[in-house]
Protein backbone atom coordinates (compact mmCIF):
# COMPACT_ATOMS: atom_id res chain seq x y z
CA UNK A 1 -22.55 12.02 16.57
CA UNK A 2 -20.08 14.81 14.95
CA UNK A 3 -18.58 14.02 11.75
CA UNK A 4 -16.24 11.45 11.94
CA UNK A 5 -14.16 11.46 9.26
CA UNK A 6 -12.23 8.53 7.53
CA UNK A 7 -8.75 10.01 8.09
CA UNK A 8 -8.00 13.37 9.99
CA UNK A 9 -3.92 14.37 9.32
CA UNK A 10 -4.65 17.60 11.28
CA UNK A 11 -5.17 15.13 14.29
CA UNK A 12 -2.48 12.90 13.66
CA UNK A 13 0.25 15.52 12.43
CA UNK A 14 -0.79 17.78 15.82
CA UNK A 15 1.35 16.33 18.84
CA UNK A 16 4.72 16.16 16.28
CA UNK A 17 3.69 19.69 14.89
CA UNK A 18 7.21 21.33 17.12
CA UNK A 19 9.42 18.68 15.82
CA UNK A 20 8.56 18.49 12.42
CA UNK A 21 8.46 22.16 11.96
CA UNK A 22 12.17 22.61 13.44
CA UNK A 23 13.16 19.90 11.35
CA UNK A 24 11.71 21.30 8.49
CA UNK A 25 13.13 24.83 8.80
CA UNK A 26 16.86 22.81 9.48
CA UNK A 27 16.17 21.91 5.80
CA UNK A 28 15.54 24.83 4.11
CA UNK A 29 18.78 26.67 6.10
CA UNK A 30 20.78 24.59 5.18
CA UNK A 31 20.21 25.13 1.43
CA UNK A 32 20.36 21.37 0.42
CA UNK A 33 17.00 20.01 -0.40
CA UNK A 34 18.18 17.11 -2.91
CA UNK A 35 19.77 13.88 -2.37
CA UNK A 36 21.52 15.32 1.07
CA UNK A 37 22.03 13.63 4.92
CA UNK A 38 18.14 13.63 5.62
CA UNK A 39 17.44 11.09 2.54
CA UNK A 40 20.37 9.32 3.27
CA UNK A 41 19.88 8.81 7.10
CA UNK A 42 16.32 7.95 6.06
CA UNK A 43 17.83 5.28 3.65
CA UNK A 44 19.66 3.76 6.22
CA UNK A 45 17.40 3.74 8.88
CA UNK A 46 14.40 2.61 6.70
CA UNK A 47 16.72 -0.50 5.19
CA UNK A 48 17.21 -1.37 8.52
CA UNK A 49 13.68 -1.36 9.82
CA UNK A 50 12.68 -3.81 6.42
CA UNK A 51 15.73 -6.15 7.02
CA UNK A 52 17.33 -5.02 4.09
CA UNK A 53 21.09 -4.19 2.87
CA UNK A 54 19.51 -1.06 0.86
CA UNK A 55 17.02 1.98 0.49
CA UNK A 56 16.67 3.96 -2.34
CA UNK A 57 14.24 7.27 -1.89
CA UNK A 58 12.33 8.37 -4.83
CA UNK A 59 9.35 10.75 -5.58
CA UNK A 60 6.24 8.12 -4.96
CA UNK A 61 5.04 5.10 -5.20
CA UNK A 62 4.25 4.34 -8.14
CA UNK A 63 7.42 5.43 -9.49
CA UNK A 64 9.01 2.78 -7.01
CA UNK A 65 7.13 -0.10 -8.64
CA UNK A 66 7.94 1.37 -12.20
CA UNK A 67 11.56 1.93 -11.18
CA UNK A 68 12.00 -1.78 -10.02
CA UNK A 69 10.66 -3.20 -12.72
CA UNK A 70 13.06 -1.36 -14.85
CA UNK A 71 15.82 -1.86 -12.53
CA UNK A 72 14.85 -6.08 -13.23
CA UNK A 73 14.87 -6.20 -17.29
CA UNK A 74 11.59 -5.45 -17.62
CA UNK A 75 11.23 -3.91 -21.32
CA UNK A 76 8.55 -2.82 -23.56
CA UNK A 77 6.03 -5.79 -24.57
CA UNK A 78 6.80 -8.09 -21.39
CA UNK A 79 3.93 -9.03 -19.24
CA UNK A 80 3.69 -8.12 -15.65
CA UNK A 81 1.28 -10.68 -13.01
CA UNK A 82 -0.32 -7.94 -11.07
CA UNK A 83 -3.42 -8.41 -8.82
CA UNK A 84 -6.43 -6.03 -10.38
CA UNK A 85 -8.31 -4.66 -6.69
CA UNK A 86 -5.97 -2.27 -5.30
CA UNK A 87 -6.06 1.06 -6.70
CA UNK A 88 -4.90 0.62 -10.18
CA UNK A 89 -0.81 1.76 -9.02
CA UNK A 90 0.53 -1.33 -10.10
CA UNK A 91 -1.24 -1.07 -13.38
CA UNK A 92 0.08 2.36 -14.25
CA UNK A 93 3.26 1.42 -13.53
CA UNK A 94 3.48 -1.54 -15.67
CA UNK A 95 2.22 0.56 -18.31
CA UNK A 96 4.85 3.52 -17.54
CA UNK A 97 7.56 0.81 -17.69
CA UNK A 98 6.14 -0.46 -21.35
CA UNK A 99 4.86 -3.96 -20.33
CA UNK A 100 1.32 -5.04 -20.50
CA UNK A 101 -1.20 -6.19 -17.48
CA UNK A 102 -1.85 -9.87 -16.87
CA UNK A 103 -4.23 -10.00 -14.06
CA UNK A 104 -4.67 -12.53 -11.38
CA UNK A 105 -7.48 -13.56 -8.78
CA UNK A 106 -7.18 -12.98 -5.11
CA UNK A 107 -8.35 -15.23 -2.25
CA UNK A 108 -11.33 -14.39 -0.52
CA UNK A 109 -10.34 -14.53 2.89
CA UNK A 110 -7.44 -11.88 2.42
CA UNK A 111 -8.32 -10.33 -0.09
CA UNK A 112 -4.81 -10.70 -1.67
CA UNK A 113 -3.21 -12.31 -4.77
CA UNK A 114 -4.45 -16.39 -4.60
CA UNK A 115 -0.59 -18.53 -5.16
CA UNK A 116 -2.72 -20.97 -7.24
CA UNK A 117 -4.21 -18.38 -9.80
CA UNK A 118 -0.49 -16.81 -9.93
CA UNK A 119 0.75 -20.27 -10.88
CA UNK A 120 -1.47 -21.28 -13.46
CA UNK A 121 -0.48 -17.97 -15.35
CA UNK A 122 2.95 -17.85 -15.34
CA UNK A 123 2.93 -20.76 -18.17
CA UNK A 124 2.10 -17.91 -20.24
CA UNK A 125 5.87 -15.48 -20.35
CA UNK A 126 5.34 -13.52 -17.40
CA UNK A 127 8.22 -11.46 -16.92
CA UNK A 128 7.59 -10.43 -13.43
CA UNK A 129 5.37 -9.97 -10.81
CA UNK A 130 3.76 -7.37 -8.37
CA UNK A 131 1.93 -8.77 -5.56
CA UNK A 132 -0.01 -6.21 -2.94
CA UNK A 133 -0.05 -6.14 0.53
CA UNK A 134 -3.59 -5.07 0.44
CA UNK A 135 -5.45 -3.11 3.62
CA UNK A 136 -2.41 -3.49 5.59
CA UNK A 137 -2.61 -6.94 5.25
CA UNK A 138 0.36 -9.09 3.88
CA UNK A 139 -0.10 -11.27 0.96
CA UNK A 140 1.30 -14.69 1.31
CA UNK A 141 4.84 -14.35 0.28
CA UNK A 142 5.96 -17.79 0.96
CA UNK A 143 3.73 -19.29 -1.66
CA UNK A 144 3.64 -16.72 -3.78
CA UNK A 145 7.39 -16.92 -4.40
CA UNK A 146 6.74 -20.76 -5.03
CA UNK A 147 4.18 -20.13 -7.27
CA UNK A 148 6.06 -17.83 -8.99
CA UNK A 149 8.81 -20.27 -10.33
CA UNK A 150 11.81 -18.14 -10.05
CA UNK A 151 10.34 -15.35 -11.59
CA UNK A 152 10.82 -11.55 -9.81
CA UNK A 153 8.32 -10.79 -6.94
CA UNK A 154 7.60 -7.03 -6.43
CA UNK A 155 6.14 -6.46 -3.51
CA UNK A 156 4.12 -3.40 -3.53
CA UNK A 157 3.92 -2.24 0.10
CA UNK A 158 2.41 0.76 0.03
CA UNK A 159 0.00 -0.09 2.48
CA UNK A 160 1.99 -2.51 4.87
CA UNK A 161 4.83 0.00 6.66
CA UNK A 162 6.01 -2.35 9.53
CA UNK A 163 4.18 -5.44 8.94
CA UNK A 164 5.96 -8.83 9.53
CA UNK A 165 4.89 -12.29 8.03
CA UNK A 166 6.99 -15.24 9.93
CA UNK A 167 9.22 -12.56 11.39
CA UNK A 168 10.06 -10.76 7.90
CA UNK A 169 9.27 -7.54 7.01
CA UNK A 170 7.08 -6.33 4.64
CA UNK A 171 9.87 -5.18 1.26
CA UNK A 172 11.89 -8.18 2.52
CA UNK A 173 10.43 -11.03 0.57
CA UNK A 174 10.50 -10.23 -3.24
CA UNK A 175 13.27 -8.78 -5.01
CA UNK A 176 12.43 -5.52 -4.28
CA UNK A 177 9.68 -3.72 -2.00
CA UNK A 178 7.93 -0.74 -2.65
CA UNK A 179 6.70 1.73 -0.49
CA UNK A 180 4.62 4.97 -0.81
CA UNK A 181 5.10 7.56 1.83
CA UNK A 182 1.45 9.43 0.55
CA UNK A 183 0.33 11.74 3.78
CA UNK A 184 -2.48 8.99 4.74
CA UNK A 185 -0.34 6.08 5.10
CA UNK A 186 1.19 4.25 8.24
CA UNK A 187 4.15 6.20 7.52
CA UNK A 188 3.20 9.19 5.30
CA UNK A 189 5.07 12.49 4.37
CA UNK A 190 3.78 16.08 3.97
CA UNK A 191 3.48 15.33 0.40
CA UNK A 192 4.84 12.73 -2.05
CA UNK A 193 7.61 10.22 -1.38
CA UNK A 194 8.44 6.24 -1.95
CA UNK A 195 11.22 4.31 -1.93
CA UNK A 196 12.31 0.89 -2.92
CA UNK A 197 13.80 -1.77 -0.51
CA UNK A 198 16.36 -4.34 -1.39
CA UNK A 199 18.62 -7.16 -0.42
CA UNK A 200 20.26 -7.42 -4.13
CA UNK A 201 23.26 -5.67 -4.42
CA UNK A 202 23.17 -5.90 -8.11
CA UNK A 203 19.92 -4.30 -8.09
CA UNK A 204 20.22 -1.50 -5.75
CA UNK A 205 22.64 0.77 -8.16
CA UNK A 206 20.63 0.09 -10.88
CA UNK A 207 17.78 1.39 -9.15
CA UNK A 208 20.17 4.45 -7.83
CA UNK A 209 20.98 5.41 -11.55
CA UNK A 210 17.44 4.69 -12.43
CA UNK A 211 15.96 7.34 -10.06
CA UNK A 212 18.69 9.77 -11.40
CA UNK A 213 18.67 10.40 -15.32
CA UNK A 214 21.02 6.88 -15.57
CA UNK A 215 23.94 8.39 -14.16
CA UNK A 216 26.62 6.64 -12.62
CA UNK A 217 28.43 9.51 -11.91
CA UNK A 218 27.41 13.29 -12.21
CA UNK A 219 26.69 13.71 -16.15
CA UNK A 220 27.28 10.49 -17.40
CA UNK A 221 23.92 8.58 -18.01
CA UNK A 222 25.01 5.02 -18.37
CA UNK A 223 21.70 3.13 -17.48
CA UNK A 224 19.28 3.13 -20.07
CA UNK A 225 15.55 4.51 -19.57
CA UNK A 226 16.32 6.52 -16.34
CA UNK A 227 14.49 9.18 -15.23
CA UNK A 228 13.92 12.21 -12.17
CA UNK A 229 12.52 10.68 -9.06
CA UNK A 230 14.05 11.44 -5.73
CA UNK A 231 12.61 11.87 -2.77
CA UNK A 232 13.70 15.37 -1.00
CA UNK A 233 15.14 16.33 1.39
CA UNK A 234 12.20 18.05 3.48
CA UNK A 235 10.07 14.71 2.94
CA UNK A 236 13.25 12.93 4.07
CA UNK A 237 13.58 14.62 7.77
CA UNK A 238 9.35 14.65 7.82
CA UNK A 239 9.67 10.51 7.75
CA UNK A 240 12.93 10.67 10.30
CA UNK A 241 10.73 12.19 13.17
CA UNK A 242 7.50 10.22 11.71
CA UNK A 243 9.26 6.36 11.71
CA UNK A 244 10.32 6.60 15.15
CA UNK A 245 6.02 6.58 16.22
CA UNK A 246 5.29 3.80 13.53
CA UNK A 247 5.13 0.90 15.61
CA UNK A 248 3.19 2.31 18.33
CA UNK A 249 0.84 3.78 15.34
CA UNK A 250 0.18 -0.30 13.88
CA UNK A 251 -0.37 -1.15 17.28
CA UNK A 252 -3.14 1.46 17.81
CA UNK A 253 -4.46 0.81 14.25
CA UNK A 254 -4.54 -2.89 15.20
CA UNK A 255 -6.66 -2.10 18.07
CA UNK A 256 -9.23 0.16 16.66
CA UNK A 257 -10.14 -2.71 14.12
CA UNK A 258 -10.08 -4.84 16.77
CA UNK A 259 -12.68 -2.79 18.53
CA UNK A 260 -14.72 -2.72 15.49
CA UNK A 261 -14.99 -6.70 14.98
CA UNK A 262 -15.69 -6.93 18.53
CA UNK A 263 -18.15 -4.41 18.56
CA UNK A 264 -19.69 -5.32 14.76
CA UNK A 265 -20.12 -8.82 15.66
CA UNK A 266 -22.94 -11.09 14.49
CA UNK A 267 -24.03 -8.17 12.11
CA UNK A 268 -24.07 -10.32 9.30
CA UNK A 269 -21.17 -8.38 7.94
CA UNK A 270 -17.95 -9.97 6.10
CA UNK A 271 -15.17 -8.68 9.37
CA UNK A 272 -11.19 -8.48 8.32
CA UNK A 273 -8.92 -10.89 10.56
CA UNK A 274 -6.83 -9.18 12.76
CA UNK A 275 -3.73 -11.00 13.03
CA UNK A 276 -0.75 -9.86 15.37
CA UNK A 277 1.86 -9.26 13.15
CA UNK A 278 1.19 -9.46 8.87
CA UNK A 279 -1.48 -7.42 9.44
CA UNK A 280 -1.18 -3.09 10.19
CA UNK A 281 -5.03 -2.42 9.36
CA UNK A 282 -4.09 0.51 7.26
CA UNK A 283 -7.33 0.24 6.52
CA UNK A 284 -10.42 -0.85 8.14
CA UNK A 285 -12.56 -2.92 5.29
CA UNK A 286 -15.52 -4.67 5.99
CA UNK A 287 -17.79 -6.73 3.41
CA UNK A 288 -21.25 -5.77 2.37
CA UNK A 289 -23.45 -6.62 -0.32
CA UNK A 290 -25.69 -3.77 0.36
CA UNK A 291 -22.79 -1.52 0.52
CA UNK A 292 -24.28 1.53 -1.46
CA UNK A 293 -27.75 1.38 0.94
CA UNK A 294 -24.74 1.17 4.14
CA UNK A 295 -23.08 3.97 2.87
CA UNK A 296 -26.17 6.19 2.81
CA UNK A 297 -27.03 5.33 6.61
CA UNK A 298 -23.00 5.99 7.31
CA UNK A 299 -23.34 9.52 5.89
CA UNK A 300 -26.80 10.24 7.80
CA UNK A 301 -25.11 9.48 11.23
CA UNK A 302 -22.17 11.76 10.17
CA UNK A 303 -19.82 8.28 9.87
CA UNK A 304 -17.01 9.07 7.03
CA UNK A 305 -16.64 5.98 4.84
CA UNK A 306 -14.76 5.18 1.82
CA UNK A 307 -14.43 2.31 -0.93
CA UNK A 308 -10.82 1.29 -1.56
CA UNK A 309 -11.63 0.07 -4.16
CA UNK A 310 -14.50 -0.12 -6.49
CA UNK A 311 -13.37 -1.15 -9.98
CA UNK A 312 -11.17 -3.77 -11.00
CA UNK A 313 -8.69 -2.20 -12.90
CA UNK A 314 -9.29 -4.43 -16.04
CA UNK A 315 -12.52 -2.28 -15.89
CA UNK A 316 -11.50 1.31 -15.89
CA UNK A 317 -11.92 3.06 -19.07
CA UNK A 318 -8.16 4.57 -19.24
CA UNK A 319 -7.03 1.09 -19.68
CA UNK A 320 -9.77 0.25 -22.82
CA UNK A 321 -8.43 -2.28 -24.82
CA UNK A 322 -4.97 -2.47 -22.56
CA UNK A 323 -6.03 -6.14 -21.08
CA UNK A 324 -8.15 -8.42 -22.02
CA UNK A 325 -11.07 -8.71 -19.83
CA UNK A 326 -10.14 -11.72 -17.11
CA UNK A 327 -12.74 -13.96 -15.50
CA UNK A 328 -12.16 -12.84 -11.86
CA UNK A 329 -14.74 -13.56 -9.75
CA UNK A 330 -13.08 -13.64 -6.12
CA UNK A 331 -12.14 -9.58 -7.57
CA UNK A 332 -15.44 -8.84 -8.81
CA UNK A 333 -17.39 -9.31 -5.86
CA UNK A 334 -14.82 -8.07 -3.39
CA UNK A 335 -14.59 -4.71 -5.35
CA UNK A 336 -18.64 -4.41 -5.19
CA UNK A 337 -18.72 -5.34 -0.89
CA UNK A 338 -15.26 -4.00 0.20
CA UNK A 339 -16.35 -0.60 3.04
CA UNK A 340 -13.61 1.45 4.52
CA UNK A 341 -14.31 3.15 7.88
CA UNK A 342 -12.42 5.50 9.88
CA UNK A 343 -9.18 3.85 10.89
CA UNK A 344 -6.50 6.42 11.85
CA UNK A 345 -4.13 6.12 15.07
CA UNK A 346 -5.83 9.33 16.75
CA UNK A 347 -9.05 7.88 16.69
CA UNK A 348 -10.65 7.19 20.40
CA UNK A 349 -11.98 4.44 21.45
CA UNK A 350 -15.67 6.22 21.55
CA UNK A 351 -15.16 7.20 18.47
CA UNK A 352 -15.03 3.66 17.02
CA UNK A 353 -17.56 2.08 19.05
CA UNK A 354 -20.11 5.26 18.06
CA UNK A 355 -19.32 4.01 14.71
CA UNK A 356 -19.73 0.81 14.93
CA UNK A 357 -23.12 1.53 16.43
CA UNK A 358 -24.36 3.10 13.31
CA UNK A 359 -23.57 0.49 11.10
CA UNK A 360 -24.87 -2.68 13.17
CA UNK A 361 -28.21 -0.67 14.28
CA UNK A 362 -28.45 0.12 10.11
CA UNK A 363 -27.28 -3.78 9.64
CA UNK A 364 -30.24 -4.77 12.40
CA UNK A 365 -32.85 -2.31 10.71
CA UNK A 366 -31.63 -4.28 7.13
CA UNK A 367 -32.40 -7.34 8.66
CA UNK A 368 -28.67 -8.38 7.27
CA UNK A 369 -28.23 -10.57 9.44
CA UNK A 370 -31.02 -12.85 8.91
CA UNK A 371 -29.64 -12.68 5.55
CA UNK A 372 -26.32 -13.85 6.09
């Protein structure tokens, strides 16, 4: 087949290519690029869609997560829960914020943080935690908040634009969500962005002087440790036409991995549930232990693949001597199986089922299944 790659923005940006270009040129005549109507109608409208009271826009995601944690107290030398197989954002921003790493195990299944590892580590002064919605998949909020004995729940939802758990959205949960608005996410940008979600009005103008040197009004920094991270005004009116297609997007992602497990079945290959609501298959993530010798037969049929992702960040050599080195074994082997194909709302249907066909015919040949 032709290459299919594992996301293609040319495909997905193409039918809103009019809008967004009108409303981008809007922008730049009106001469206001920072902090002006298109980030604040985004606010709104983005609160809204969590089930928040608040929105505040800032550069990325990571800076979200950093922001919120220094929005909560968090100070130099606290310790931060965080879960160790998703991409290493949390980390960095724990570090950016001062604090220090305390890893925690995920469940299996979900591939999420596990409520029961979370609560046998908070004995030990954790000052907050960050918990991943993972793949498009929601963690379990309801026991991690038990688990987590009163103390702050981040949710990073970088991944999880528009997914619901129990009717709540994703940001809704925790004290504050995060979101990244990167260009390959359910809701991406044409270029950096985030923004933090809230219910806590005590929080929210905290976060506002954060994101803005510490000012509380123009030239007076008041909040300590604030910095420059706002999201702008072109990225603003970008998301404005983008949100109003996010729902219809989840529901196509939803069904492309639903093609996939239907046509991947009995290959012997660890499948992602697809459930109706917590669960916007940003990603599509299967399990292999071959995953290297998959990967290989992937790129010979012209299939795109990715890992998301492939070392724990405990393990990267950045963060040498930053954490100790956790006995994780749920994240070890899920970081050395987890397989991203193509997943993107453009994709056809032939599309998946072509690739589908090249990895069960290279699962069959592998005899994985008499394996498994």
């Amino acid at each position: 087949m032709e290459r299919l790659l594992i996301n293609d923005l040319g495909r997905h940006n193409a039918p809103l290519m009019a809008e967004l270009q009108a409303r981008v040129r809007a922008v730049l005549e009106s001469g206001w690029y920072i902090l002006g109507t298109q980030g604040a109608e985004f606010e709104k409208a983005f609160a809204a869609y969590c089930g928040t009271a608040h929105c505040l826009g800032v550069a990325n995601g990571t800076d979200a997560l950093e922001l919120a944690l220094r929005a909560l107290g968090v100070a130099p030398g606290d310790q931060v829960a965080t879960d160790a197989n998703a991409g290493g954002y949390s980390t960095t921003a724990i570090l950016a914020a001062g604090a220090s790493p305390v890893f925690v195990d995920i469940e299996d299944a979900t591939m999420t943080m596990d409520p029961a590892a979370l609560a046998a580590m908070l004995g030990r002064g954790v000052r907050a935690v960050i918990a991943t919605h993972l793949y498009g998949r929601m963690a379990d909020m309801p026991a991690i908040l038990r688990a987590s004995g009163g103390v702050p729940v981040i949710e990073d939802c970088a991944q999880a634009h528009g997914a619901t758990l129990h009717g709540r959205p994703a940001g809704s949960w925790g004290a504050a969500g995060c979101f990244s608005f990167y260009p390959t996410k359910n809701l991406g940008a044409a270029g950096d962005g985030g923004a933090i979600v809230t219910g806590d009005a005590a929080l929210a103008p905290r976060i506002r002087a954060l994101r803005q040197y510490g000012w509380t009004s123009k030239y007076a920094a008041v909040v300590p440790r604030g910095r420059n991270s706002r999201l702008d005004e072109i990225q603003a009116a970008v998301l404005r036409v983008k949100a109003r297609y996010l729902r219809q997007w989840n529901a196509r992602r939803r069904a492309i991995a639903g093609l996939y497990n239907e046509a991947l079945s009995g290959a012997g290959l660890g499948l992602p549930a697809v459930a109706p609501d917590s669960y916007v298959a940003h990603l599509y993530v299967l399990r292999c232990a071959a995953r290297g010798r998959l990967r290989s037969a992937l790129r010979c049929a012209g299939c795109g693949s990715e890992v998301h992702y492939p070392t724990p960040d405990y393990r990267q050599e950045s963060l040498g001597g930053v954490a100790a080195d956790p006995l994780l074994p749920v994240t070890e082997r899920c970081c050395a199986e987890v397989l991203s194909l193509p997943c993107f709302p453009e994709l056809r249907d032939e599309e998946v089922i072509a690739g589908a066909r090249a990895v069960k015919l290279w699962a069959q040949s592998a005899d994985i299944g008499g394996q498994a």
